[in-house]
Protein backbone atom coordinates (compact mmCIF):
# COMPACT_ATOMS: atom_id res chain seq x y z
CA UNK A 1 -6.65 -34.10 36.95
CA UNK A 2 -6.73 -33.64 41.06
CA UNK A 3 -2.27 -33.71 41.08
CA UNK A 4 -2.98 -32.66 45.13
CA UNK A 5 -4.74 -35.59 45.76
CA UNK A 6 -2.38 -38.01 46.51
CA UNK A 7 -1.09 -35.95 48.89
CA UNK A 8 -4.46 -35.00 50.63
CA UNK A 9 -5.08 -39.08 50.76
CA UNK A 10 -1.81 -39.57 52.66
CA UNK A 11 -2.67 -36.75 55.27
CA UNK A 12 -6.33 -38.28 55.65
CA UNK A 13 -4.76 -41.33 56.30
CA UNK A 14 -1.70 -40.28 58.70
CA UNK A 15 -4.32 -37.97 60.24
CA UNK A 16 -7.31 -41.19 61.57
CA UNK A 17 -4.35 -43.37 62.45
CA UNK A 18 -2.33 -40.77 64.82
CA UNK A 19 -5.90 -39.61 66.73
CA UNK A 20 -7.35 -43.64 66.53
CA UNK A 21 -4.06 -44.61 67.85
CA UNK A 22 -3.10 -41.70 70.39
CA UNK A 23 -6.67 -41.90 72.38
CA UNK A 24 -9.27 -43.85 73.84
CA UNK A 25 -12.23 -43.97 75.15
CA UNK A 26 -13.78 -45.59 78.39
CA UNK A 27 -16.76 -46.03 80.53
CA UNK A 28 -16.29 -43.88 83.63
CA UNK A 29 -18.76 -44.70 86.54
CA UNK A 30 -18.86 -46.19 90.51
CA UNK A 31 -20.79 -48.91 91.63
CA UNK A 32 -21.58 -47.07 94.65
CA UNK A 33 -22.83 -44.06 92.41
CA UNK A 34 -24.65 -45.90 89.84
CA UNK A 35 -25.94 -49.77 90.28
CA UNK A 36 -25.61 -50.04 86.59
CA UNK A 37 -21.59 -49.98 86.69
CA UNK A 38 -21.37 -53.69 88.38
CA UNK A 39 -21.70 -56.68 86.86
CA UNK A 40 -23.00 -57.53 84.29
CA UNK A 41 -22.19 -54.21 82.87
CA UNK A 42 -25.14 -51.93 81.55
CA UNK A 43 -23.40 -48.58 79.92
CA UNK A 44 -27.20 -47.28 79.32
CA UNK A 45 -27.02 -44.59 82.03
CA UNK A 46 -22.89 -44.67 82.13
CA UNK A 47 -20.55 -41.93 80.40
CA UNK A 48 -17.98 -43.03 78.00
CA UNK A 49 -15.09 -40.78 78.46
CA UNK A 50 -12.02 -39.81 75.92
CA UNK A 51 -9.18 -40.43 77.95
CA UNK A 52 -7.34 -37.42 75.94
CA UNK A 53 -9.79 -35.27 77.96
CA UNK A 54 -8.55 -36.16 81.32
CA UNK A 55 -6.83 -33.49 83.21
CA UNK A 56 -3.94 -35.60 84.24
CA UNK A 57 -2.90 -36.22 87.82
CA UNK A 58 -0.84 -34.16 89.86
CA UNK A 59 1.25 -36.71 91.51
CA UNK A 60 2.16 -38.20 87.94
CA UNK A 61 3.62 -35.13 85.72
CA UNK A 62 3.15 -35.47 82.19
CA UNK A 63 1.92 -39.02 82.10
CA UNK A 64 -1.53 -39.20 79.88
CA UNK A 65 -4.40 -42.10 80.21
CA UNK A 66 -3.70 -44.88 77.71
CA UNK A 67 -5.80 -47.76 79.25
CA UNK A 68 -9.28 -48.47 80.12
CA UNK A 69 -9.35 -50.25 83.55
CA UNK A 70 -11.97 -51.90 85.81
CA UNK A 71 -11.80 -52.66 89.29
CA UNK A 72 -13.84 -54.71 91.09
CA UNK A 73 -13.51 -54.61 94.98
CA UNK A 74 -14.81 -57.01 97.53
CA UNK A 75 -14.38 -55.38 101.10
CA UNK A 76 -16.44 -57.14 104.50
CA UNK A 77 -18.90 -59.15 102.19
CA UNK A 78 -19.35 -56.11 99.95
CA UNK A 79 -18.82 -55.57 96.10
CA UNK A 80 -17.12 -52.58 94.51
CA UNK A 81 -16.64 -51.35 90.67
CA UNK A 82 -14.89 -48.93 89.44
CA UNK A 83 -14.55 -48.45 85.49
CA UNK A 84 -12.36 -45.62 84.16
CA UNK A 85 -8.95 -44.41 82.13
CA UNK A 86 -5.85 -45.82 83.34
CA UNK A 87 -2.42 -44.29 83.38
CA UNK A 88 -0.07 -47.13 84.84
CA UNK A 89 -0.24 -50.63 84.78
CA UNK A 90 0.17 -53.69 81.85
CA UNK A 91 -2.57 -54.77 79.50
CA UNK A 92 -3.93 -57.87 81.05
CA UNK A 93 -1.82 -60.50 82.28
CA UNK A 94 1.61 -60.41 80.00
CA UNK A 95 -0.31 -58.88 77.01
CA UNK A 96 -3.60 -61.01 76.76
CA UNK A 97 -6.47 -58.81 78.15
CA UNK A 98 -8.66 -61.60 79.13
CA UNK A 99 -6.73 -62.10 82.23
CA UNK A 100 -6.97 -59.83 85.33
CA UNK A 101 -4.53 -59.17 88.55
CA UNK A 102 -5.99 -60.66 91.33
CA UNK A 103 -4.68 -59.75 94.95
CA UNK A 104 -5.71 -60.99 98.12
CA UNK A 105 -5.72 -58.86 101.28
CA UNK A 106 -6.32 -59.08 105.20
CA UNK A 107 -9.98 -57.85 106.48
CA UNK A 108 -11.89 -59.72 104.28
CA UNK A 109 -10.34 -57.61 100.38
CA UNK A 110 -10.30 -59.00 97.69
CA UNK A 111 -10.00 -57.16 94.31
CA UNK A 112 -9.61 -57.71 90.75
CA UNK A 113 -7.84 -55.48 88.73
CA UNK A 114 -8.25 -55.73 85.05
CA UNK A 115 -7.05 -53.26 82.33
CA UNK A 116 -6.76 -53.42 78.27
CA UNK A 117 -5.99 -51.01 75.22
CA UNK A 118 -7.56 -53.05 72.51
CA UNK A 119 -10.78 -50.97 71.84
CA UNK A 120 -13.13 -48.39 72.95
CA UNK A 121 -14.75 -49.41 76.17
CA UNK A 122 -12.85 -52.78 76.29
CA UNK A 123 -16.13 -54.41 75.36
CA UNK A 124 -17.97 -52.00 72.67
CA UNK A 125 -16.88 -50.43 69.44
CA UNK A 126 -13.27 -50.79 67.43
CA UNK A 127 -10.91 -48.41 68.55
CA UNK A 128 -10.88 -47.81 64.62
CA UNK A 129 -13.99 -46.55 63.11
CA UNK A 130 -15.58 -47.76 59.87
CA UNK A 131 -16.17 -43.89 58.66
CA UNK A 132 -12.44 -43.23 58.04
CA UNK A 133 -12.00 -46.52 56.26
CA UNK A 134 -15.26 -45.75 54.21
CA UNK A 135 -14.00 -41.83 53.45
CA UNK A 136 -10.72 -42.96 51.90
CA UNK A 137 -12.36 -45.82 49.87
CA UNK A 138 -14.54 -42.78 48.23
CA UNK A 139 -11.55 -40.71 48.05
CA UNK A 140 -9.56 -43.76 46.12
CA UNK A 141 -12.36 -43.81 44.01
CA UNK A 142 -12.52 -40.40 42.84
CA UNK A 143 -8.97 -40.86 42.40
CA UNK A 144 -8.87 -43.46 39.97
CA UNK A 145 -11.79 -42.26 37.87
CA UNK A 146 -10.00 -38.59 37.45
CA UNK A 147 -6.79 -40.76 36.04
């Protein structure tokens, strides 16, 4: 009955994986800004931001966010967090995002360095959706009930 279906069901489908897949989104804040960015973490009062948004930085042409990072910074006595999109860098420690880079410094710095890819945030939502998945179950639906 619907012969452009199947074809509109492919394209819904190519469509949610290419923009779940191509983008993130991550909690952008300062510690020194807003108290709420440290540890533990409340995003009440932080902005999530879609990495895709980001203007890009000059010294790094044509590279695009694909990474969430935090940072946590201890300088004389004093901690730091930072919580944004990250261009460079590897996902955790060989792969597993659990881990963080630690590093060591002189005058009293220390500072953790963790980054991931896995999902919105790092710690909230699925970087896919349930809505897409729900959509093309009603579109499969109305598929097989046309036939």
């Amino acid at each position: 009955m619907f012969p452009w279906l199947k074809s509109f069901i492919c394209l819904f489908i190519l469509l949610n994986v290419v923009s779940n897949v191509l983008s993130i989104k991550c909690w952008n804040c300062r510690s020194n800004n807003d108290p709420k960015c440290a540890d533990p973490f409340d995003n009440s009062t932080v902005p999530i931001t879609d990495c895709v948004q980001e203007k890009g930085l000059a010294h790094l042409p044509g590279l695009r966010p694909s990474m969430c990072r935090k940072i946590r910074q201890k300088v004389n006595g004093e901690w730091r967090y930072f919580r944004d999109c990250a261009y460079l860098g590897e996902v955790g420690i060989q792969g597993d995002e659990r881990f963080c880079l630690m590093r060591t410094g002189t005058y009293n710095i220390f500072i953790e360095y963790c980054t991931c890819n896995s999902k919105d945030g790092c710690n909230t939502s699925s970087l896919i959706s349930p809505l897409p998945l729900l959509t093309f179950l009603s579109l499969i639906c109305i598929y097989f009930r046309s036939s």
